[in-house]
PDB file of N, CA and C in Angstrom:
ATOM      1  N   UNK A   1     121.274 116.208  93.519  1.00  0.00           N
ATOM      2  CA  UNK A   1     121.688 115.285  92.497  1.00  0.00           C
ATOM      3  C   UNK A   1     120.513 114.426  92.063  1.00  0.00           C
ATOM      4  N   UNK A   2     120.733 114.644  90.822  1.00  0.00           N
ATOM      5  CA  UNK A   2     119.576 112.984  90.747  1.00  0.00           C
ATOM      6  C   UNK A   2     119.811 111.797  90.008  1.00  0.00           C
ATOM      7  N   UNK A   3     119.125 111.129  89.888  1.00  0.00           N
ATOM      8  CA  UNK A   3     119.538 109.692  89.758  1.00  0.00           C
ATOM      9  C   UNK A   3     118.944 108.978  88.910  1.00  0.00           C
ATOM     10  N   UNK A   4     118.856 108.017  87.666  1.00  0.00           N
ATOM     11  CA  UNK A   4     118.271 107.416  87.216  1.00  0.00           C
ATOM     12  C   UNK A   4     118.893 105.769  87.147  1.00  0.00           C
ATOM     13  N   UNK A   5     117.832 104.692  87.224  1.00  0.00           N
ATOM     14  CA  UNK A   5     118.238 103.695  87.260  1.00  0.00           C
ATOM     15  C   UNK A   5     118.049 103.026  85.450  1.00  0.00           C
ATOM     16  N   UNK A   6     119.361 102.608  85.136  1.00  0.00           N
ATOM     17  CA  UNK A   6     119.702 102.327  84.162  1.00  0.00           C
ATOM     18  C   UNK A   6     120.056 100.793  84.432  1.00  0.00           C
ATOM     19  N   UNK A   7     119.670  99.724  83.557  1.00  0.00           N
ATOM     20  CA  UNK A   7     120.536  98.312  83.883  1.00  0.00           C
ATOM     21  C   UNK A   7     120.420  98.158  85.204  1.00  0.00           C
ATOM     22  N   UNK A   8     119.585  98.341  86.061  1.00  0.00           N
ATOM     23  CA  UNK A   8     119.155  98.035  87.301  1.00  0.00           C
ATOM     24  C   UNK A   8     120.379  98.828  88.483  1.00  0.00           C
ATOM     25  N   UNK A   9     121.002  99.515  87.911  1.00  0.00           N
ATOM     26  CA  UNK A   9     122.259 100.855  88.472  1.00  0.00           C
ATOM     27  C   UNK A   9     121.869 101.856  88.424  1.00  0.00           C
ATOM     28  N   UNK A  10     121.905 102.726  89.947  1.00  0.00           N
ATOM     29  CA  UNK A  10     121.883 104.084  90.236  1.00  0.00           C
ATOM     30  C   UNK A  10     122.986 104.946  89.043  1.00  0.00           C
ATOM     31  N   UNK A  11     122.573 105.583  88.486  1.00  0.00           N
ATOM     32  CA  UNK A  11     123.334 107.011  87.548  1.00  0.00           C
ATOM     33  C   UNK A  11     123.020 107.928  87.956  1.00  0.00           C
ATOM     34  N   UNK A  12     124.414 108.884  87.771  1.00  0.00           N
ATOM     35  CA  UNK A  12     123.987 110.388  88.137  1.00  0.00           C
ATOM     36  C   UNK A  12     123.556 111.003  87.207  1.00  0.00           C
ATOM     37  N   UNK A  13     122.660 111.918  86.816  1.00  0.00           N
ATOM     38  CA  UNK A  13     122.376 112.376  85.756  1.00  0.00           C
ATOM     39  C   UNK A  13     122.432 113.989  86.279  1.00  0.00           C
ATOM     40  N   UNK A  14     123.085 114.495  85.464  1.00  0.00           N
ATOM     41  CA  UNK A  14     123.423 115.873  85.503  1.00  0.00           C
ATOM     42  C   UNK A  14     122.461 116.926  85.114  1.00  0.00           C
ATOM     43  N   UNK A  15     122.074 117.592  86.060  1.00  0.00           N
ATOM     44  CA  UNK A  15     121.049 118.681  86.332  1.00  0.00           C
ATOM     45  C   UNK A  15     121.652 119.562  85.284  1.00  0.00           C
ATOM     46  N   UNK A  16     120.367 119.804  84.493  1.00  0.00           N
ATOM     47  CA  UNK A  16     120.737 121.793  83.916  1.00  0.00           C
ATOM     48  C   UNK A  16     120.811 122.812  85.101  1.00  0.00           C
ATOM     49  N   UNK A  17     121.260 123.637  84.734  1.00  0.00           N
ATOM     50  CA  UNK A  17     121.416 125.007  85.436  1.00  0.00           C
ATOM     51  C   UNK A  17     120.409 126.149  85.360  1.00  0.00           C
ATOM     52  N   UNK A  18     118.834 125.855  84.888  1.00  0.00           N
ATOM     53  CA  UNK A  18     118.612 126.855  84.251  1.00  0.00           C
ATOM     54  C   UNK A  18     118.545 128.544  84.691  1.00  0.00           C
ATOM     55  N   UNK A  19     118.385 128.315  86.180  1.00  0.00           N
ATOM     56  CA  UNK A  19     118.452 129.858  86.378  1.00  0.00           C
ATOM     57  C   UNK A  19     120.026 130.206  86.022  1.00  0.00           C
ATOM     58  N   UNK A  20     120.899 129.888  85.980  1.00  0.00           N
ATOM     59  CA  UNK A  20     122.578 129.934  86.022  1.00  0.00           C
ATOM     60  C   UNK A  20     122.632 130.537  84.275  1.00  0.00           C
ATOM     61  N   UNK A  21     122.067 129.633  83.406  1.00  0.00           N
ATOM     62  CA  UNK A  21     122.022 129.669  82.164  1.00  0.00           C
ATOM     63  C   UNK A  21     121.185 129.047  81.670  1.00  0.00           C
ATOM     64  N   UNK A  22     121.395 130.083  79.548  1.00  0.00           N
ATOM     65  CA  UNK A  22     119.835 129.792  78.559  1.00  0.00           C
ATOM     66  C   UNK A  22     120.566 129.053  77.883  1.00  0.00           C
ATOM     67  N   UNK A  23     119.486 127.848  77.978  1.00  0.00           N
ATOM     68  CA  UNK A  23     119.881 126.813  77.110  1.00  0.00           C
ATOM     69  C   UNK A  23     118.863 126.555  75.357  1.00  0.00           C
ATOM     70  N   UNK A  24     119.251 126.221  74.484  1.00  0.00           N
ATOM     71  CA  UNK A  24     118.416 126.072  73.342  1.00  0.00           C
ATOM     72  C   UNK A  24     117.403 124.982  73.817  1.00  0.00           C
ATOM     73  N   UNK A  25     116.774 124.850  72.605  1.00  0.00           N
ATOM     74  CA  UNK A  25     115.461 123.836  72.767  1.00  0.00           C
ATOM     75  C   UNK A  25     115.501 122.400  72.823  1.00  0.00           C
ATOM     76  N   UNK A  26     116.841 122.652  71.919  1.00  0.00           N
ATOM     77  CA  UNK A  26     116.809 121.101  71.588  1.00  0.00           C
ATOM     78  C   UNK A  26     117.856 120.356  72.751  1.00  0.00           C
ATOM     79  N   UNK A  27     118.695 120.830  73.463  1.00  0.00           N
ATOM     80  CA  UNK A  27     118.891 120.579  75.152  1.00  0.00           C
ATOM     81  C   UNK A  27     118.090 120.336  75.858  1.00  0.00           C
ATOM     82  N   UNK A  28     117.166 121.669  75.977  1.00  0.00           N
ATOM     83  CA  UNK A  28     115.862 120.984  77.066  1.00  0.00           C
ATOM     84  C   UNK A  28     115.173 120.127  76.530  1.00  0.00           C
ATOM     85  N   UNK A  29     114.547 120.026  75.076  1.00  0.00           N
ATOM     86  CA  UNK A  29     113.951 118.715  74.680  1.00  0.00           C
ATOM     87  C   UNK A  29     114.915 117.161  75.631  1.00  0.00           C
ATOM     88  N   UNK A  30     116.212 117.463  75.310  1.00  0.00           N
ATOM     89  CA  UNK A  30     116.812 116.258  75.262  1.00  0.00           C
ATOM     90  C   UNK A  30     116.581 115.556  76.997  1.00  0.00           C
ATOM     91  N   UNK A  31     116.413 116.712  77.889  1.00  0.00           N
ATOM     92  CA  UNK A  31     116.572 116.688  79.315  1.00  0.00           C
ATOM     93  C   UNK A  31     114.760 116.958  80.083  1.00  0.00           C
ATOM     94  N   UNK A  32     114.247 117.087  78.825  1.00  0.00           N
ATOM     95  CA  UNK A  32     112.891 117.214  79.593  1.00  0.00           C
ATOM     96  C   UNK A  32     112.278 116.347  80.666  1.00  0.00           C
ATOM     97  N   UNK A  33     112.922 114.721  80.914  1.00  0.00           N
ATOM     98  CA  UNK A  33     112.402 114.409  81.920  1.00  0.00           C
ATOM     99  C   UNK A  33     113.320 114.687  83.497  1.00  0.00           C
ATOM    100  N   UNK A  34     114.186 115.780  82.737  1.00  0.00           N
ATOM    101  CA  UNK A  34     114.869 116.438  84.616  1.00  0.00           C
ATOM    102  C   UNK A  34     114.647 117.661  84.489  1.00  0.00           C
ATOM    103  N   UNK A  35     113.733 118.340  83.718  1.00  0.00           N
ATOM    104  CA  UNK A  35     113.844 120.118  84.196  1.00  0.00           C
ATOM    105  C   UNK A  35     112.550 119.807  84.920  1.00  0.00           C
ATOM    106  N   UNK A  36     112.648 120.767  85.847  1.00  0.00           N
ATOM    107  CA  UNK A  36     111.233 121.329  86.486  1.00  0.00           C
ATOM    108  C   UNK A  36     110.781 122.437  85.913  1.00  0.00           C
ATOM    109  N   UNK A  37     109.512 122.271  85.488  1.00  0.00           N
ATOM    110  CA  UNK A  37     108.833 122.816  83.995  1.00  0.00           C
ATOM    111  C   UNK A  37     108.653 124.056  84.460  1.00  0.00           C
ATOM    112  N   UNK A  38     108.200 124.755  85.994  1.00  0.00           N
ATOM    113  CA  UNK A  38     107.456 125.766  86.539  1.00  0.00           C
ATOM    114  C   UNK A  38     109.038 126.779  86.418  1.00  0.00           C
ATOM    115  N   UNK A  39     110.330 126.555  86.317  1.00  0.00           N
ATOM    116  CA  UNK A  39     111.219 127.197  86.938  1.00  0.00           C
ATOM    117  C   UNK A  39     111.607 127.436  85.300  1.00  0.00           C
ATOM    118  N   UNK A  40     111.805 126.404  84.434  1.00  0.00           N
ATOM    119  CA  UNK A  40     111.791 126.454  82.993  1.00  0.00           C
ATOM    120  C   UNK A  40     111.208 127.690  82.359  1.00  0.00           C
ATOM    121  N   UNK A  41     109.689 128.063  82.418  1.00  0.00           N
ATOM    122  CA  UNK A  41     109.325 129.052  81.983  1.00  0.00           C
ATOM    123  C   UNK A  41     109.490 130.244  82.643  1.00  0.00           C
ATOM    124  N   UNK A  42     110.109 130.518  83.768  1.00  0.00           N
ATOM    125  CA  UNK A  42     110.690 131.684  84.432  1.00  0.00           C
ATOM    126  C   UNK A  42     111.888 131.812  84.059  1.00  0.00           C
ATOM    127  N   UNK A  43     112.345 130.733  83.453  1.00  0.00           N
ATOM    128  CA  UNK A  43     114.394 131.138  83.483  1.00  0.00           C
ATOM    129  C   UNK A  43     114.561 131.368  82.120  1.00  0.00           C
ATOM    130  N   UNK A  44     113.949 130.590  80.667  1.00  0.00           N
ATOM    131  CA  UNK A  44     114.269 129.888  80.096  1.00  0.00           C
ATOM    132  C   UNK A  44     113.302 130.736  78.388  1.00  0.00           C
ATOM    133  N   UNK A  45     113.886 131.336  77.468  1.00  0.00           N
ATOM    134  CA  UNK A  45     113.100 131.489  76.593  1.00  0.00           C
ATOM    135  C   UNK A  45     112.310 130.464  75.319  1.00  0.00           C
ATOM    136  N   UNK A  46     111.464 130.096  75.517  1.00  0.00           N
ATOM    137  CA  UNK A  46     110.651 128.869  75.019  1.00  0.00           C
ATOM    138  C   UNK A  46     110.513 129.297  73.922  1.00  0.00           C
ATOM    139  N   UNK A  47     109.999 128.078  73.019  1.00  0.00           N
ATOM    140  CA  UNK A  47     108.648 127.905  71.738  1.00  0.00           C
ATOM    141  C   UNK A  47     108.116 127.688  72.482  1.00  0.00           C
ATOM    142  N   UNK A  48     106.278 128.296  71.518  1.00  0.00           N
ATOM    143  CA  UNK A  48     104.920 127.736  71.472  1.00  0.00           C
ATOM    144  C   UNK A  48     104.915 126.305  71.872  1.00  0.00           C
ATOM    145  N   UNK A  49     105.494 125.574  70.856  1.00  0.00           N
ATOM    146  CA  UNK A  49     105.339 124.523  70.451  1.00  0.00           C
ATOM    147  C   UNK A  49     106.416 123.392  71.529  1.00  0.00           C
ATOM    148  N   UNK A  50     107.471 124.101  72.299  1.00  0.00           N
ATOM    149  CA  UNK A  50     107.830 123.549  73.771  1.00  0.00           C
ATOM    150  C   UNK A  50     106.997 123.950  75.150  1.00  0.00           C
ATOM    151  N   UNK A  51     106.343 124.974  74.889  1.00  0.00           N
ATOM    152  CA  UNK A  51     105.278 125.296  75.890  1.00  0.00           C
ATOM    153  C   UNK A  51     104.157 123.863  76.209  1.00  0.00           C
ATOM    154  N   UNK A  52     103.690 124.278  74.896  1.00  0.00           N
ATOM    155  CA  UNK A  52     102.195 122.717  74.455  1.00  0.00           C
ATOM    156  C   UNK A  52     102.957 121.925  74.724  1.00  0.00           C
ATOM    157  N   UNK A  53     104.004 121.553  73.957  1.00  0.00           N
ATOM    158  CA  UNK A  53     104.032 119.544  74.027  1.00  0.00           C
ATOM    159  C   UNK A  53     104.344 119.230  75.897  1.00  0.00           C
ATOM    160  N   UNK A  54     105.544 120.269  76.277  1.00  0.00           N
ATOM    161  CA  UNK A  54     106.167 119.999  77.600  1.00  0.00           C
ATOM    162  C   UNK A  54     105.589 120.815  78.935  1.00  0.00           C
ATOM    163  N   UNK A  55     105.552 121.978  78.780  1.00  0.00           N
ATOM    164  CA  UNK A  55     104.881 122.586  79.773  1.00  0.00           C
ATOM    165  C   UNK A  55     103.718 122.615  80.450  1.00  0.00           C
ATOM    166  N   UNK A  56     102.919 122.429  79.431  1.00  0.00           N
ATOM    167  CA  UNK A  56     101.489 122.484  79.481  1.00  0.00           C
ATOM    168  C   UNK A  56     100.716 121.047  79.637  1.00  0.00           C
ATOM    169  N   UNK A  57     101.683 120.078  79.370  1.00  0.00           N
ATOM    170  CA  UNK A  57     101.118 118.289  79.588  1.00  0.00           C
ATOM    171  C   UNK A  57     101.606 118.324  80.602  1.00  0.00           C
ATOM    172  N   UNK A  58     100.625 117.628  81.805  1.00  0.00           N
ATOM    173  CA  UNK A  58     100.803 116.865  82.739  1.00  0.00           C
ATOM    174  C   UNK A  58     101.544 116.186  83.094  1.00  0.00           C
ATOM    175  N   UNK A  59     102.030 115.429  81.943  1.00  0.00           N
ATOM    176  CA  UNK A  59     102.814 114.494  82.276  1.00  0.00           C
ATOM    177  C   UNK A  59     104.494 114.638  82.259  1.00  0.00           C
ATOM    178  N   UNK A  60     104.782 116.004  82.243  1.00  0.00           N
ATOM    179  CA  UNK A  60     106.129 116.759  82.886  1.00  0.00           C
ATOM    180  C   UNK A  60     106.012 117.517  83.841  1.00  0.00           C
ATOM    181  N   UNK A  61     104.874 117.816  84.472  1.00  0.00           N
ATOM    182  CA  UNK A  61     104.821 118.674  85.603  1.00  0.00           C
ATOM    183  C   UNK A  61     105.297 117.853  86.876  1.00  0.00           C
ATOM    184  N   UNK A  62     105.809 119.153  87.439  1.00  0.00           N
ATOM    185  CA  UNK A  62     107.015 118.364  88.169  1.00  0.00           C
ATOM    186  C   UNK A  62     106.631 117.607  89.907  1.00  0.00           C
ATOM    187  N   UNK A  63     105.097 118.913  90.146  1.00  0.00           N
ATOM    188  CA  UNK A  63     104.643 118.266  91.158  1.00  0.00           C
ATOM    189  C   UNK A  63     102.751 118.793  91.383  1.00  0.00           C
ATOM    190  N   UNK A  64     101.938 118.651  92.260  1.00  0.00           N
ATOM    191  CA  UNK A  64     100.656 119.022  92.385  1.00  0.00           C
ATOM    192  C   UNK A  64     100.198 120.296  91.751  1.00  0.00           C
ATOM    193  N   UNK A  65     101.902 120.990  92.568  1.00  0.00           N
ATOM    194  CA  UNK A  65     101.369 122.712  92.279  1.00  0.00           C
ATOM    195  C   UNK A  65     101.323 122.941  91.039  1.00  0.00           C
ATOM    196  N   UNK A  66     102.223 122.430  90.242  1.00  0.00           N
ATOM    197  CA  UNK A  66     102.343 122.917  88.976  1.00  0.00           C
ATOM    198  C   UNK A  66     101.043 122.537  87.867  1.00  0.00           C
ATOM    199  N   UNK A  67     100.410 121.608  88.574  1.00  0.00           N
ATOM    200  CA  UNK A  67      98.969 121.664  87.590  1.00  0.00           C
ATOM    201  C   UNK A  67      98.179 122.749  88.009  1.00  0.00           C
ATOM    202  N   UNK A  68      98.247 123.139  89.036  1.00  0.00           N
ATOM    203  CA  UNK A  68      97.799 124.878  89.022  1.00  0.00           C
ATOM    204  C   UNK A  68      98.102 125.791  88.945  1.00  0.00           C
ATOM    205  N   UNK A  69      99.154 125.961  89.046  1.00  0.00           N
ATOM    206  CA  UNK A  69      99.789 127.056  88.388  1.00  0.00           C
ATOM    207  C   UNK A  69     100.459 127.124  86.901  1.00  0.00           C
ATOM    208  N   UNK A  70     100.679 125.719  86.249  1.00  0.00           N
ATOM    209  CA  UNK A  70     101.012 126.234  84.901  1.00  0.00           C
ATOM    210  C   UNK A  70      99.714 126.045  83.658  1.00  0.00           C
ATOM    211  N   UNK A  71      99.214 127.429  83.400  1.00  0.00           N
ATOM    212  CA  UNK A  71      98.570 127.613  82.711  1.00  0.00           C
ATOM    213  C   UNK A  71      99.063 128.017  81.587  1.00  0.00           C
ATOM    214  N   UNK A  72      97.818 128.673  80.552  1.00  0.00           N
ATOM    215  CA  UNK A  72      98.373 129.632  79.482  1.00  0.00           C
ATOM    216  C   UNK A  72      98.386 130.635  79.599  1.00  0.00           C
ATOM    217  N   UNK A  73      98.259 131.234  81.024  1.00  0.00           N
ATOM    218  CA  UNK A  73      97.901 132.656  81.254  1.00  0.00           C
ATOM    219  C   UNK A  73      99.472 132.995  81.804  1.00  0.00           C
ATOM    220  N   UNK A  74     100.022 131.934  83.333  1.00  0.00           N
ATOM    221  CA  UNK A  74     101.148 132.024  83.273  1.00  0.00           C
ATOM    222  C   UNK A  74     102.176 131.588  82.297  1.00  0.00           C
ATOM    223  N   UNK A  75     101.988 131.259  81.558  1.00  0.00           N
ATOM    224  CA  UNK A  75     103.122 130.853  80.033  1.00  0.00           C
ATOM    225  C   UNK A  75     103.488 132.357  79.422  1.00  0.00           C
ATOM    226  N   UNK A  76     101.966 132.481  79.226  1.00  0.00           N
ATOM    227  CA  UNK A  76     102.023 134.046  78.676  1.00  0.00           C
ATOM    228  C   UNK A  76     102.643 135.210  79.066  1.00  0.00           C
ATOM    229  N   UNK A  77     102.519 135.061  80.252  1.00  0.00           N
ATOM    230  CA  UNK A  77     102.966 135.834  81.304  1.00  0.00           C
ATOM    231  C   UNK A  77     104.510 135.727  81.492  1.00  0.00           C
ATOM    232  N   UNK A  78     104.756 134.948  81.464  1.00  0.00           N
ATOM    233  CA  UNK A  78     106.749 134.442  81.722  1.00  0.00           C
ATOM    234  C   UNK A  78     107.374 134.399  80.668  1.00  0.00           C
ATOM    235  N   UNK A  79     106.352 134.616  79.355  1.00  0.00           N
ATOM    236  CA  UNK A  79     106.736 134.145  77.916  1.00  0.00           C
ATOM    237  C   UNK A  79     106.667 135.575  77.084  1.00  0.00           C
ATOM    238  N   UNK A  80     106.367 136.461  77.428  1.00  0.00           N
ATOM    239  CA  UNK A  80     106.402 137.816  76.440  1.00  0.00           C
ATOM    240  C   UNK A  80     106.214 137.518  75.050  1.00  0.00           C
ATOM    241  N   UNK A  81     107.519 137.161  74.361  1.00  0.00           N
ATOM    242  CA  UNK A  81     107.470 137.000  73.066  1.00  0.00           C
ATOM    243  C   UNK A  81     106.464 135.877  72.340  1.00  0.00           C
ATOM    244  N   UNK A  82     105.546 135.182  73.115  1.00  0.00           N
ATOM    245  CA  UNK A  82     104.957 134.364  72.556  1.00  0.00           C
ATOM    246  C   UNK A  82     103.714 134.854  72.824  1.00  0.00           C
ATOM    247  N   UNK A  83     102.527 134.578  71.642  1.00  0.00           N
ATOM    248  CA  UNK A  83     101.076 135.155  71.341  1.00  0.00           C
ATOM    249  C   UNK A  83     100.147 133.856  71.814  1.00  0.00           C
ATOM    250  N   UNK A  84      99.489 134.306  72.653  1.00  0.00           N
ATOM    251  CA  UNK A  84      97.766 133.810  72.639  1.00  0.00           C
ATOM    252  C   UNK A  84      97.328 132.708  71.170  1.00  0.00           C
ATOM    253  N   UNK A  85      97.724 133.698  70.713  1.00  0.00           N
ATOM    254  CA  UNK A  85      97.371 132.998  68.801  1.00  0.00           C
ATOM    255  C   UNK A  85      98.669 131.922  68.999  1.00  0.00           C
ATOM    256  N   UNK A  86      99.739 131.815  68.996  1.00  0.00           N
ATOM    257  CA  UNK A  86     100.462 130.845  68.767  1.00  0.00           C
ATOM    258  C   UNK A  86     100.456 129.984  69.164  1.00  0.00           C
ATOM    259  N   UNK A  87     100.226 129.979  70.388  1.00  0.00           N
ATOM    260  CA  UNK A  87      99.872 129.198  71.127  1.00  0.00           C
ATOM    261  C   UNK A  87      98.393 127.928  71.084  1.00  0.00           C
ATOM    262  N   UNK A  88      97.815 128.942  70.733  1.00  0.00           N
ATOM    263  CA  UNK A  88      96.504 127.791  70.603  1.00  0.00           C
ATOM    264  C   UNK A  88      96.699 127.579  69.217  1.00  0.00           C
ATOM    265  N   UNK A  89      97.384 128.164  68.121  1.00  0.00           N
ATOM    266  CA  UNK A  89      98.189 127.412  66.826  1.00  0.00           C
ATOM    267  C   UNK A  89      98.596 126.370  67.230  1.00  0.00           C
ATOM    268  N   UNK A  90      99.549 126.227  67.714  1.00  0.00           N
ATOM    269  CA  UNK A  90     100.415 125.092  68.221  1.00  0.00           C
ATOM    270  C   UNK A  90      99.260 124.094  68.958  1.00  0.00           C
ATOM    271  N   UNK A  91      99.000 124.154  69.928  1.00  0.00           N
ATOM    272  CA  UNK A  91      97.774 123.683  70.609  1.00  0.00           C
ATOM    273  C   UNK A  91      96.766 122.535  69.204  1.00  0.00           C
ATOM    274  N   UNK A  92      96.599 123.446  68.387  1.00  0.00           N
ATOM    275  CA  UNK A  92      95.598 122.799  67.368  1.00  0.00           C
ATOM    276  C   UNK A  92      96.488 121.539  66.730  1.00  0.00           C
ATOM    277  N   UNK A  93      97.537 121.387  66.709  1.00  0.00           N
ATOM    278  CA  UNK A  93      98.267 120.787  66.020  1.00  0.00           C
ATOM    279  C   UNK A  93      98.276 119.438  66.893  1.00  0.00           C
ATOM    280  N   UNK A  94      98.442 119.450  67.954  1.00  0.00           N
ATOM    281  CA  UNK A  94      98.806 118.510  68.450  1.00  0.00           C
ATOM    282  C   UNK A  94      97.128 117.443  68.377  1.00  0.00           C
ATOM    283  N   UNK A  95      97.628 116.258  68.566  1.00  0.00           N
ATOM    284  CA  UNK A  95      96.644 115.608  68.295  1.00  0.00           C
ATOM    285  C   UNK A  95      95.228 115.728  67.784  1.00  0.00           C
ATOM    286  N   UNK A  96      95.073 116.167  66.478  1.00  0.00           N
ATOM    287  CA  UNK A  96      94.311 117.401  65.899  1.00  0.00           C
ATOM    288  C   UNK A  96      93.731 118.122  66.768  1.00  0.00           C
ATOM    289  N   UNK A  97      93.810 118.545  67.974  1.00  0.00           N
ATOM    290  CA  UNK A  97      93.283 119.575  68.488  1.00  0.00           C
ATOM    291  C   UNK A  97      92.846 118.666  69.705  1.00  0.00           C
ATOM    292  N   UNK A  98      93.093 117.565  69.939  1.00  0.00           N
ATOM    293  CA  UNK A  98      93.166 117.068  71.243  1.00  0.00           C
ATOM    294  C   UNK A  98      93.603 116.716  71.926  1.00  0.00           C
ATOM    295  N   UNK A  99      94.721 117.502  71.641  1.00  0.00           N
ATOM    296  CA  UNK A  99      96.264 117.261  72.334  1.00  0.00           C
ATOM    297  C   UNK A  99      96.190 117.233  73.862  1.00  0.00           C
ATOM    298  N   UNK A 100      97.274 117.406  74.849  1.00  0.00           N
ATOM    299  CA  UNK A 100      97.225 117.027  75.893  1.00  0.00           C
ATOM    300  C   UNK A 100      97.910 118.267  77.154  1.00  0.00           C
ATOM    301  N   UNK A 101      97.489 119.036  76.724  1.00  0.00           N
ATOM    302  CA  UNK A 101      97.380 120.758  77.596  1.00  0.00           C
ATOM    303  C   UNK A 101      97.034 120.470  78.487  1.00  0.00           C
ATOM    304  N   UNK A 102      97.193 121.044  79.566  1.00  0.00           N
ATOM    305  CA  UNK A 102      96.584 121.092  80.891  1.00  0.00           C
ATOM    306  C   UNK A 102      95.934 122.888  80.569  1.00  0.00           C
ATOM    307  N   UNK A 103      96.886 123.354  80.612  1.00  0.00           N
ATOM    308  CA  UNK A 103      95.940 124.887  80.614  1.00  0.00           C
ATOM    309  C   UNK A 103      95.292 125.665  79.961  1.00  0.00           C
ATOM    310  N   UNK A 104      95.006 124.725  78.602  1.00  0.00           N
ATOM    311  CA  UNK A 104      94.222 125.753  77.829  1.00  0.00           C
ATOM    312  C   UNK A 104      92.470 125.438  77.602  1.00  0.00           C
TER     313      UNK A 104
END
């Protein structure tokens, strides 16, 4: 279970399921600070552009490992339908091109 403190009160906040089930983007957008990003791109069919902003920043990775292991090589890799090219498309966009990737 997990918990967020709201108004100085423990809340339960309700876990996705993702190995259980595929959820759209704009769900996980909404829940991005409770998915664990490494299990996300194994369960979960992404955008480019949810890869870069969420996967690939630091600042959703969920623990040590995952700054080494989530790259663009494993994105790619768990991600089939998404291109090298789209990716660093997307990539360019974000803060003109100094966006905040960990793996590329």
């Amino acid at each position: 279970m997990k918990f967020e403190m709201i108004d100085g009160k423990k809340v339960y906040v309700p876990a996705l399921h993702l190995r259980k089930q595929k959820y759209d983007i704009e769900t996980l957008i909404e829940n991005v600070d409770h998915i664990n990003m490494k299990e996300c791109v194994n369960t979960q069919i992404l955008t480019a552009e949810f890869c870069i902003k969420y996967v690939l920043n630091e600042e959703y990775m969920s623990c040590l490992e995952d700054t080494y292991c989530l790259c663009l090589g494993y994105v790619l890799q768990r991600q089939p339908h998404l291109t090298e090219e789209e990716m660093l498309n997307e990539y360019s966009k974000i803060n003109n091109g100094d966006g905040y990737a960990h793996g590329i």
